[in-house]
Structures are given as C-alpha cells and as structure tokens.
N, C-alpha and C. Protein backbone atom coordinates (compact mmCIF):
# COMPACT_ATOMS: atom_id res chain seq x y z
N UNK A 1 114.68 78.15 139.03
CA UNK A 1 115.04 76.77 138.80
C UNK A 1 116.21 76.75 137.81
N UNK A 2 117.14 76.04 138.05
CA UNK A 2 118.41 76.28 137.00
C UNK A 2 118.29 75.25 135.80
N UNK A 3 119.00 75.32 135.22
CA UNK A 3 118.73 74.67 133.56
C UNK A 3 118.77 73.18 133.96
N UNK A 4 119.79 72.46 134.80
CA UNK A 4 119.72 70.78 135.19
C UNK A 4 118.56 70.49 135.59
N UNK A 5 117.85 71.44 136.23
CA UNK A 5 116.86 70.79 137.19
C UNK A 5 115.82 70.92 136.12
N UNK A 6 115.24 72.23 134.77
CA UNK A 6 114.67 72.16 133.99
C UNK A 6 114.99 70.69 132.97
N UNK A 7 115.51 70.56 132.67
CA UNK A 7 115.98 69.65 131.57
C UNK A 7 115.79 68.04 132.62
N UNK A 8 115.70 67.64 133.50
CA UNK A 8 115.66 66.52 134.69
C UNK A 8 113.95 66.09 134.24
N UNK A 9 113.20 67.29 134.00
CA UNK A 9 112.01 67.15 134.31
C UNK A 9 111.26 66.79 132.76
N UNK A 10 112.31 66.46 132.10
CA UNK A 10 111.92 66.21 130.63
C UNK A 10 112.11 64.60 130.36
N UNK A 11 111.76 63.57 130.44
CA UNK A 11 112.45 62.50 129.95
C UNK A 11 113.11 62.39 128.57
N UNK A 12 114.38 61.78 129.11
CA UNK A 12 115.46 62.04 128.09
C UNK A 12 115.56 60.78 127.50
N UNK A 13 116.39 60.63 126.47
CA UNK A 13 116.44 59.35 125.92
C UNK A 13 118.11 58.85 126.12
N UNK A 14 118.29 57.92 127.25
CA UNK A 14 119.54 57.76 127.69
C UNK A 14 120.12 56.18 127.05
N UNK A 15 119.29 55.68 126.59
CA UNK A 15 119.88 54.68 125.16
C UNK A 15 120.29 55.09 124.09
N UNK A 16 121.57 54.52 123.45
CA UNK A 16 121.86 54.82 122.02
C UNK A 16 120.74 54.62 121.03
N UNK A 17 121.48 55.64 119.88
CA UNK A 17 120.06 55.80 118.44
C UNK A 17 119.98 54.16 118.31
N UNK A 18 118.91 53.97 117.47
CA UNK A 18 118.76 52.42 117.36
C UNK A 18 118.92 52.53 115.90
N UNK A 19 119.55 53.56 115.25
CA UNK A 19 118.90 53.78 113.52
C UNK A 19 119.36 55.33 113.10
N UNK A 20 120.11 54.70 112.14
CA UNK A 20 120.63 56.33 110.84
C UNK A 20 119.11 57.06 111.45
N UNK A 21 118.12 57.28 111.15
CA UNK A 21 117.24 58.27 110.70
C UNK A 21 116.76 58.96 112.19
N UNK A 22 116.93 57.78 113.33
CA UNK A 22 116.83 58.49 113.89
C UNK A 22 117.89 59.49 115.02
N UNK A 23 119.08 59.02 114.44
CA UNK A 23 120.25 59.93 114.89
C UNK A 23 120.11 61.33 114.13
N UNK A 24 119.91 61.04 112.89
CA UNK A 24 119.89 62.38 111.56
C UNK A 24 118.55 62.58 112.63
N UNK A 25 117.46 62.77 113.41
CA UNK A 25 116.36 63.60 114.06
C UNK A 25 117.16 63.94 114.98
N UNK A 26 117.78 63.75 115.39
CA UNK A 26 118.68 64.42 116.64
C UNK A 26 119.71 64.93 116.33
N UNK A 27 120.02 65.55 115.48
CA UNK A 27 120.95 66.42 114.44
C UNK A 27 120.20 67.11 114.27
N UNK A 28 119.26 67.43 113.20
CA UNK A 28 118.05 68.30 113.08
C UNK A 28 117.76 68.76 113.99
N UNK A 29 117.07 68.20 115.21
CA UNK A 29 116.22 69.19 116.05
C UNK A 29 117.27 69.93 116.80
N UNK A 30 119.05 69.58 116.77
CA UNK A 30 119.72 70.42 117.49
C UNK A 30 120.21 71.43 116.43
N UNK A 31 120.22 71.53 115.32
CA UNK A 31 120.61 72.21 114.79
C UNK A 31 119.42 73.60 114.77
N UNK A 32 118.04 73.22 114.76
CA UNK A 32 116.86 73.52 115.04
C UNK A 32 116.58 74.46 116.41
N UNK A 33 117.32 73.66 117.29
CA UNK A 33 117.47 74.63 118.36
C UNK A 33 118.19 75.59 118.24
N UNK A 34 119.66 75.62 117.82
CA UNK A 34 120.49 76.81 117.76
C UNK A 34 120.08 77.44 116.81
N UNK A 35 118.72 77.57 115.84
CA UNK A 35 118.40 78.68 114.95
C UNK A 35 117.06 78.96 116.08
N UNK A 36 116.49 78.75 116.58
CA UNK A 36 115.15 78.72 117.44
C UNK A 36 116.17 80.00 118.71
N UNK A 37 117.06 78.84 119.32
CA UNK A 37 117.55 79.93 120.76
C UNK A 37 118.87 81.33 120.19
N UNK A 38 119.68 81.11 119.17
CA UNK A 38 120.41 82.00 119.26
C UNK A 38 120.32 82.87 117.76
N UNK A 39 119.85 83.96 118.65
CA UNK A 39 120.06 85.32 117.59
C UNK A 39 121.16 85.24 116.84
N UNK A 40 122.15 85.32 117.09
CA UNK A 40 123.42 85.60 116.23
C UNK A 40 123.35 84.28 114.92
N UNK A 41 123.14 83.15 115.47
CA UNK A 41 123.35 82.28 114.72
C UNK A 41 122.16 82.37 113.74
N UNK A 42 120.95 83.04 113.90
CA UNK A 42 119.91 83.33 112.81
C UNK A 42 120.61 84.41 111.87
N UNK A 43 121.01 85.24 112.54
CA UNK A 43 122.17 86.28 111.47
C UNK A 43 123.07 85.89 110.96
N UNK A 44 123.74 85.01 110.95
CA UNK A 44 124.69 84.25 110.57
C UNK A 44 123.95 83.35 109.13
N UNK A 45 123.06 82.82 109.71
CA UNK A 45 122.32 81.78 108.51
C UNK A 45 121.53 83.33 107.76
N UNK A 46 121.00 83.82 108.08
CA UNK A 46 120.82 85.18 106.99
C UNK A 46 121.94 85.82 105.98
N UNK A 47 122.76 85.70 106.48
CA UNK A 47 124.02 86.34 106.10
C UNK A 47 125.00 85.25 104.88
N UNK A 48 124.64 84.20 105.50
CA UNK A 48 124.70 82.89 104.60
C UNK A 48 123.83 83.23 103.39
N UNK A 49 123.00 83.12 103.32
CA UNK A 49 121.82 83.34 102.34
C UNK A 49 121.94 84.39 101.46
N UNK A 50 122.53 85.78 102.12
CA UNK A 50 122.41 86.48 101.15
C UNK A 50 123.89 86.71 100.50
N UNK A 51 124.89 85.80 100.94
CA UNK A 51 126.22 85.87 100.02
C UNK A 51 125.84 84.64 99.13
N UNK A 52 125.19 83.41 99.30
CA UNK A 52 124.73 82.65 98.60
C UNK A 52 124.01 83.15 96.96
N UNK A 53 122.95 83.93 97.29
CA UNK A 53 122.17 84.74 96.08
C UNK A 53 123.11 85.54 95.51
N UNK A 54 124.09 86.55 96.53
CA UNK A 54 124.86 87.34 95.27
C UNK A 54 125.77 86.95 94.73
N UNK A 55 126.32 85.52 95.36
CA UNK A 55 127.33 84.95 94.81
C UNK A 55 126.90 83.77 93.22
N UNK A 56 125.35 84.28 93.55
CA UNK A 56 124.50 83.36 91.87
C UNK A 56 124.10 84.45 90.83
N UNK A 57 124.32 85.92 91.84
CA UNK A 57 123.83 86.79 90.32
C UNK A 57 125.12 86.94 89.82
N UNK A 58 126.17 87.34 90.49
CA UNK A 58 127.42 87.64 90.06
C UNK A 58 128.07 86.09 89.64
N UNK A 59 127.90 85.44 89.09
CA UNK A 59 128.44 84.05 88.72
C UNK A 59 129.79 83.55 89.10
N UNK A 60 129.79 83.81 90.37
CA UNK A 60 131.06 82.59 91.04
C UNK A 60 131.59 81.99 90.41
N UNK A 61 133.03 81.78 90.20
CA UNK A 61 133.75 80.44 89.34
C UNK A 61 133.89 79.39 90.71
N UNK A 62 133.97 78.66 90.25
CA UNK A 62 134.13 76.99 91.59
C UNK A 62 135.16 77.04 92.50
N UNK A 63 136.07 78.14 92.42
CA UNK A 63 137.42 78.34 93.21
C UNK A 63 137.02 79.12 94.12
N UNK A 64 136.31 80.26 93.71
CA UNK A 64 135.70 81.40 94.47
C UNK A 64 134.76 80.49 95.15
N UNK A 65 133.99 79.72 94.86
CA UNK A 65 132.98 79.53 95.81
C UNK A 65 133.13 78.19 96.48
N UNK A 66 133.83 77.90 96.20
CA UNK A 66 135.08 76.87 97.57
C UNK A 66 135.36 77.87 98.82
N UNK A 67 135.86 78.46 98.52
CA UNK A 67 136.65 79.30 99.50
C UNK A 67 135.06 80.21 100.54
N UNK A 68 133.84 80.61 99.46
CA UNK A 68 133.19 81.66 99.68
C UNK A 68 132.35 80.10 100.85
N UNK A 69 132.40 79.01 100.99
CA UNK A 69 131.66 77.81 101.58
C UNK A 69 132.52 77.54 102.68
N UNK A 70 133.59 77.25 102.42
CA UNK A 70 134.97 77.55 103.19
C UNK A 70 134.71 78.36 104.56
N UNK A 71 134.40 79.79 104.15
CA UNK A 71 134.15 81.10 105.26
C UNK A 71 132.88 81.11 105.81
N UNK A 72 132.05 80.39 105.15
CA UNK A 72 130.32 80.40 105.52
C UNK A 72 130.69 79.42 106.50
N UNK A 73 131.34 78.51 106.30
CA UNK A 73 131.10 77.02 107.18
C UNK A 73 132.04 77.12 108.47
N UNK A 74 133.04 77.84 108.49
CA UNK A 74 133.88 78.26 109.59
C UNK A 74 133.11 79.17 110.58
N UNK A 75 132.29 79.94 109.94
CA UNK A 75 131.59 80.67 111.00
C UNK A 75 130.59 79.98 111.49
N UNK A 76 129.69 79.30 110.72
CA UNK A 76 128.44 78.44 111.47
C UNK A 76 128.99 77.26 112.33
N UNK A 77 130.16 76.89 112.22
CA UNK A 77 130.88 75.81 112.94
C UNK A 77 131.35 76.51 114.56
N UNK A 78 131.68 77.86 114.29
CA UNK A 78 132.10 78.54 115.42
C UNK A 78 131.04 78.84 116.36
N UNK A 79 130.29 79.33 115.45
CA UNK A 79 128.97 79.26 116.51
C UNK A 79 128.56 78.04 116.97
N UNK A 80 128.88 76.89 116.59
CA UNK A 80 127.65 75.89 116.73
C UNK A 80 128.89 75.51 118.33
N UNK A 81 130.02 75.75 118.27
CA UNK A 81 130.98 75.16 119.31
C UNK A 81 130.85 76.56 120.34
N UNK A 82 130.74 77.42 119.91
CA UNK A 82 130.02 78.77 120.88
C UNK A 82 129.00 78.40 121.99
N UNK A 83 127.77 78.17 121.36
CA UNK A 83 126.73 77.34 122.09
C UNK A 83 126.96 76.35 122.80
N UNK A 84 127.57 74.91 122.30
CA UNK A 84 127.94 73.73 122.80
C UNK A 84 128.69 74.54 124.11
N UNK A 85 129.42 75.20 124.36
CA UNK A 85 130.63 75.64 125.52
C UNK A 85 129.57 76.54 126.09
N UNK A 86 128.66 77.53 125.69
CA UNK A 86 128.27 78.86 126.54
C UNK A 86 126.99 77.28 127.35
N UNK A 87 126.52 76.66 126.35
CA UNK A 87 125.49 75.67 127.49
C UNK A 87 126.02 74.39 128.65
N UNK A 88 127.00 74.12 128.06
CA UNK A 88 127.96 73.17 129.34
C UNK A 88 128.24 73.92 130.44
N UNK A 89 129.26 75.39 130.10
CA UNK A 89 129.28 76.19 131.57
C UNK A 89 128.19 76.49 132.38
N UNK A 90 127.31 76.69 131.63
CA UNK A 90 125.71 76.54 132.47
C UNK A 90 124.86 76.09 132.75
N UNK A 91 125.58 75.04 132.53
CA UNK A 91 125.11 73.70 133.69
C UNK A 91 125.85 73.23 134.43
N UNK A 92 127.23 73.46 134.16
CA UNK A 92 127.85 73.47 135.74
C UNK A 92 128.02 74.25 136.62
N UNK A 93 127.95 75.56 136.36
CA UNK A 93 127.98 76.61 137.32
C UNK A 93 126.36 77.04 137.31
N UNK A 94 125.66 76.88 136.83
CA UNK A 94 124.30 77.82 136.87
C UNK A 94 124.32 78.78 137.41
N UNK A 95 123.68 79.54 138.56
CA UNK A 95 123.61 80.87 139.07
C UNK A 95 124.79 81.64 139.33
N UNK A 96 125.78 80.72 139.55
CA UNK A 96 127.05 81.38 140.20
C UNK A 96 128.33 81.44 139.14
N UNK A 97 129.19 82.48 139.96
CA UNK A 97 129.81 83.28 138.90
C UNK A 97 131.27 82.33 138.89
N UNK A 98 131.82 81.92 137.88
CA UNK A 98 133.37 81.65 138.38
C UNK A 98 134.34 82.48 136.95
N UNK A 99 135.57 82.45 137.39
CA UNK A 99 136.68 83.20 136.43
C UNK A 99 136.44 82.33 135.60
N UNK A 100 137.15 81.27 135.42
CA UNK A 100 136.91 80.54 134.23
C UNK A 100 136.05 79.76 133.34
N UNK A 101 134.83 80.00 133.87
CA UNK A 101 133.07 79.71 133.65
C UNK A 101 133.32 81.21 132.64
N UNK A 102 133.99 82.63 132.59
CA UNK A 102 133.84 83.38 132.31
C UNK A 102 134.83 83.68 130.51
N UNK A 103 135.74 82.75 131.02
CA UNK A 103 136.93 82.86 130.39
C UNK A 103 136.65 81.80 129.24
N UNK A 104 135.65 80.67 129.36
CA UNK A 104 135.63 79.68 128.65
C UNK A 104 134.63 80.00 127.63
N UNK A 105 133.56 80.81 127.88
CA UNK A 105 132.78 81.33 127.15
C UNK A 105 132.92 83.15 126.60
N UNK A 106 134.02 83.53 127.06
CA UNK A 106 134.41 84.62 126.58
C UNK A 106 135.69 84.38 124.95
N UNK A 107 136.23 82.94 125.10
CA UNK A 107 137.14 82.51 124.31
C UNK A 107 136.25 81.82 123.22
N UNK A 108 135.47 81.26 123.68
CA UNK A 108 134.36 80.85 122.46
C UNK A 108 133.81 81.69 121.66
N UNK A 109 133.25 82.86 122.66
CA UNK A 109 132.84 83.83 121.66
C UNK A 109 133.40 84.66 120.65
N UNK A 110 135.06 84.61 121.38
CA UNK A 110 136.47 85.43 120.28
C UNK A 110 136.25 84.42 119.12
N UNK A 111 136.22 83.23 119.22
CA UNK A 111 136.36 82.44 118.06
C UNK A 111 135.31 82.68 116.94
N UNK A 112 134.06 82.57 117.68
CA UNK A 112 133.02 83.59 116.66
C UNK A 112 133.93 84.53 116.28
N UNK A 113 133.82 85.33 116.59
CA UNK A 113 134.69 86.67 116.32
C UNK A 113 135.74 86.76 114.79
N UNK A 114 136.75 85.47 115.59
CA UNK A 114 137.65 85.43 114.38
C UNK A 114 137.63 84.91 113.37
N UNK A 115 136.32 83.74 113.23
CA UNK A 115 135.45 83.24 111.95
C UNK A 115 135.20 84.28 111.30
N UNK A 116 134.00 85.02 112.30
CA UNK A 116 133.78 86.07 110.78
C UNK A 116 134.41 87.21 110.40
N UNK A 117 135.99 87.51 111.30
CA UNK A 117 136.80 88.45 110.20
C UNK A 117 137.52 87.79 109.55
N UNK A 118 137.51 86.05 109.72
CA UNK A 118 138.34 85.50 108.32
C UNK A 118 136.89 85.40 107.49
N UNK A 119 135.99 85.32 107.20
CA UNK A 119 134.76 85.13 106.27
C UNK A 119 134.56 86.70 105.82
N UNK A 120 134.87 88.18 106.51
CA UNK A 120 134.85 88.91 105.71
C UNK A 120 136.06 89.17 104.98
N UNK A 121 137.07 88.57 105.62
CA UNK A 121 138.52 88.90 104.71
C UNK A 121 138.41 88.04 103.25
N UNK A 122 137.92 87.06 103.01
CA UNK A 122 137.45 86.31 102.20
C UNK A 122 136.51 86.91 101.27
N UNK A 123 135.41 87.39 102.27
CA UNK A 123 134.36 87.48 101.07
C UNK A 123 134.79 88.76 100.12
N UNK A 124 135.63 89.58 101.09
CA UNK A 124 135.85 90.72 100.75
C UNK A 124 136.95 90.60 99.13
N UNK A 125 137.83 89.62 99.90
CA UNK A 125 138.66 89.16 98.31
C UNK A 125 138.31 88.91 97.25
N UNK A 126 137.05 87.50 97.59
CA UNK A 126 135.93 86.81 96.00
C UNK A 126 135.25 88.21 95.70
N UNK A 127 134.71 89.09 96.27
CA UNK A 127 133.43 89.61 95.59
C UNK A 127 133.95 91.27 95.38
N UNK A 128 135.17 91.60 95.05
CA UNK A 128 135.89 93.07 95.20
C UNK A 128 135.69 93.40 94.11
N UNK A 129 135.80 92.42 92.80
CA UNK A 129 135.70 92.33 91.68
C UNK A 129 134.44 92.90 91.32
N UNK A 130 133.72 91.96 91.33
CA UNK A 130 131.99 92.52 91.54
C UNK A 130 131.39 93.62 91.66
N UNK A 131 131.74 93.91 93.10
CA UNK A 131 131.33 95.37 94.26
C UNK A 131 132.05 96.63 93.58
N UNK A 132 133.40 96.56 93.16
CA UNK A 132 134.14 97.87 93.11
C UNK A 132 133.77 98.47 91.73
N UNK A 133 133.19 98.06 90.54
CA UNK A 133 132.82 98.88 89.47
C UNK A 133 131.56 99.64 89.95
N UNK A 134 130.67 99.07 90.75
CA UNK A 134 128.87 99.55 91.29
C UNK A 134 129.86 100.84 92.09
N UNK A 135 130.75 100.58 92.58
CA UNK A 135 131.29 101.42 94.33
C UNK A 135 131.51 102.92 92.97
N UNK A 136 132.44 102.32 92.01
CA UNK A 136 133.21 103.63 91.33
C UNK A 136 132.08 104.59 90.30
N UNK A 137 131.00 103.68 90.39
CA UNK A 137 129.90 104.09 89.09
C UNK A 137 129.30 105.34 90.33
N UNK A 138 128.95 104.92 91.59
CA UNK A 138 127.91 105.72 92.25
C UNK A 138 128.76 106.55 92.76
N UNK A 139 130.26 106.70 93.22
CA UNK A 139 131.03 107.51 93.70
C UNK A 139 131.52 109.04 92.54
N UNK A 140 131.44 108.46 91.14
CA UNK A 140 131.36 109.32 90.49
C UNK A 140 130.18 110.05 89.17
N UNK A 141 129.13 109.87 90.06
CA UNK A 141 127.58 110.41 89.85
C UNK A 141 127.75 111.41 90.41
C-alpha cells in the first residue's frame, strides 16, 4: 500500500487551526515526528546537546555562542527541509523510480551535508581554544 493511500485512511483535519495552541500542537507533533522517524535527525539533536553542555563547561562568551546556535540551527533546519522534500517525492512517485524524484532528494540531502561541514567549520573555530591545550597535554604524555 503506498504512503497516499496509508495516510487517506487516517482522517485528516482539512479546516484551518481555529487557535495559537492548537497550531503550536501541530508544530510539536511534526517536529515529534522527525525525531520519532529520522535517525539522522536524532543524531543531530544529540549532537546539539552535547556541544550545548561543552559549550557550558568551557564558558562560551555570547559571540561564540551566537555563531555556535547559528551552526546548530542551520543543520536542524536542513534536515527538517530534507524530510519535507524526501516525503513529498514519495508521495508523488511512490513505488516508482524517476531521475528527478532522485535528484530532488539527493540535493536535499547535499544540503544536510553542507550544514554540517559549515557547523563543523564553526564549531571547530569557537572550541580550538578549549580542545587544543587537552590535544597538546595528552600528545605529550
């Protein structure tokens, strides 16, 4: 059964929100989904988390951690437009193969891609400071 015909069998809600709170539930539960269906994007929010903590033991100045929110948010944005594009092509093509069904979600995924080598070129800049005295202490043990 392909994904239209799954999703047909769900009643949907084809009226506008009637209400802030309940638009913000339909934000949530999609944001909810892309940590529920996609691996990468759970690594991504992990990966978030743990530049978050070392960026609180090592005490960030507000410039650094502009920039270090900056690179976090470019990548979770890439993914979140990753998904949006890899689930539209597959629902219009479902089973079947086309070039540019291939090309549209192969370009989405570069964009992942190039989020997070600008988020490591970044992090790599804020936190060199940090990292490279631990790097020179254990390199010359």
């Amino acid at each position: 059964m392909t994904m239209a015909l799954q999703d047909k069998e769900h009643t949907p809600q084809i009226e506008k929100n009637t209400n802030f709170l309940q638009a913000l539930g339909h934000a949530l539960e999609g944001i909810g989904q892309l940590l529920v269906r996609e691996r990468n994007m759970r690594f991504h929010f992990l990966a978030a988390i743990v530049v978050l903590i070392f960026g609180l033991k090592v005490g960030l100045g507000r410039s650094d951690w502009l920039w270090v929110t900056v690179a976090v948010f470019t990548v979770i944005m890439a993914e979140f437009v990753n998904t949006i594009v890899e689930s539209i092509v597959d629902l219009i093509v479902g089973d079947e193969y086309y070039t540019l069904a291939k090309v549209a979600k192969d370009v989405a995924a570069g964009a992942v891609l190039a989020a997070v080598g600008f988020a490591v070129i970044i992090g790599a800049l804020i936190f060199e400071p940090y990292v490279w005295p631990w790097i020179k202490m254990i390199l010359t043990r």
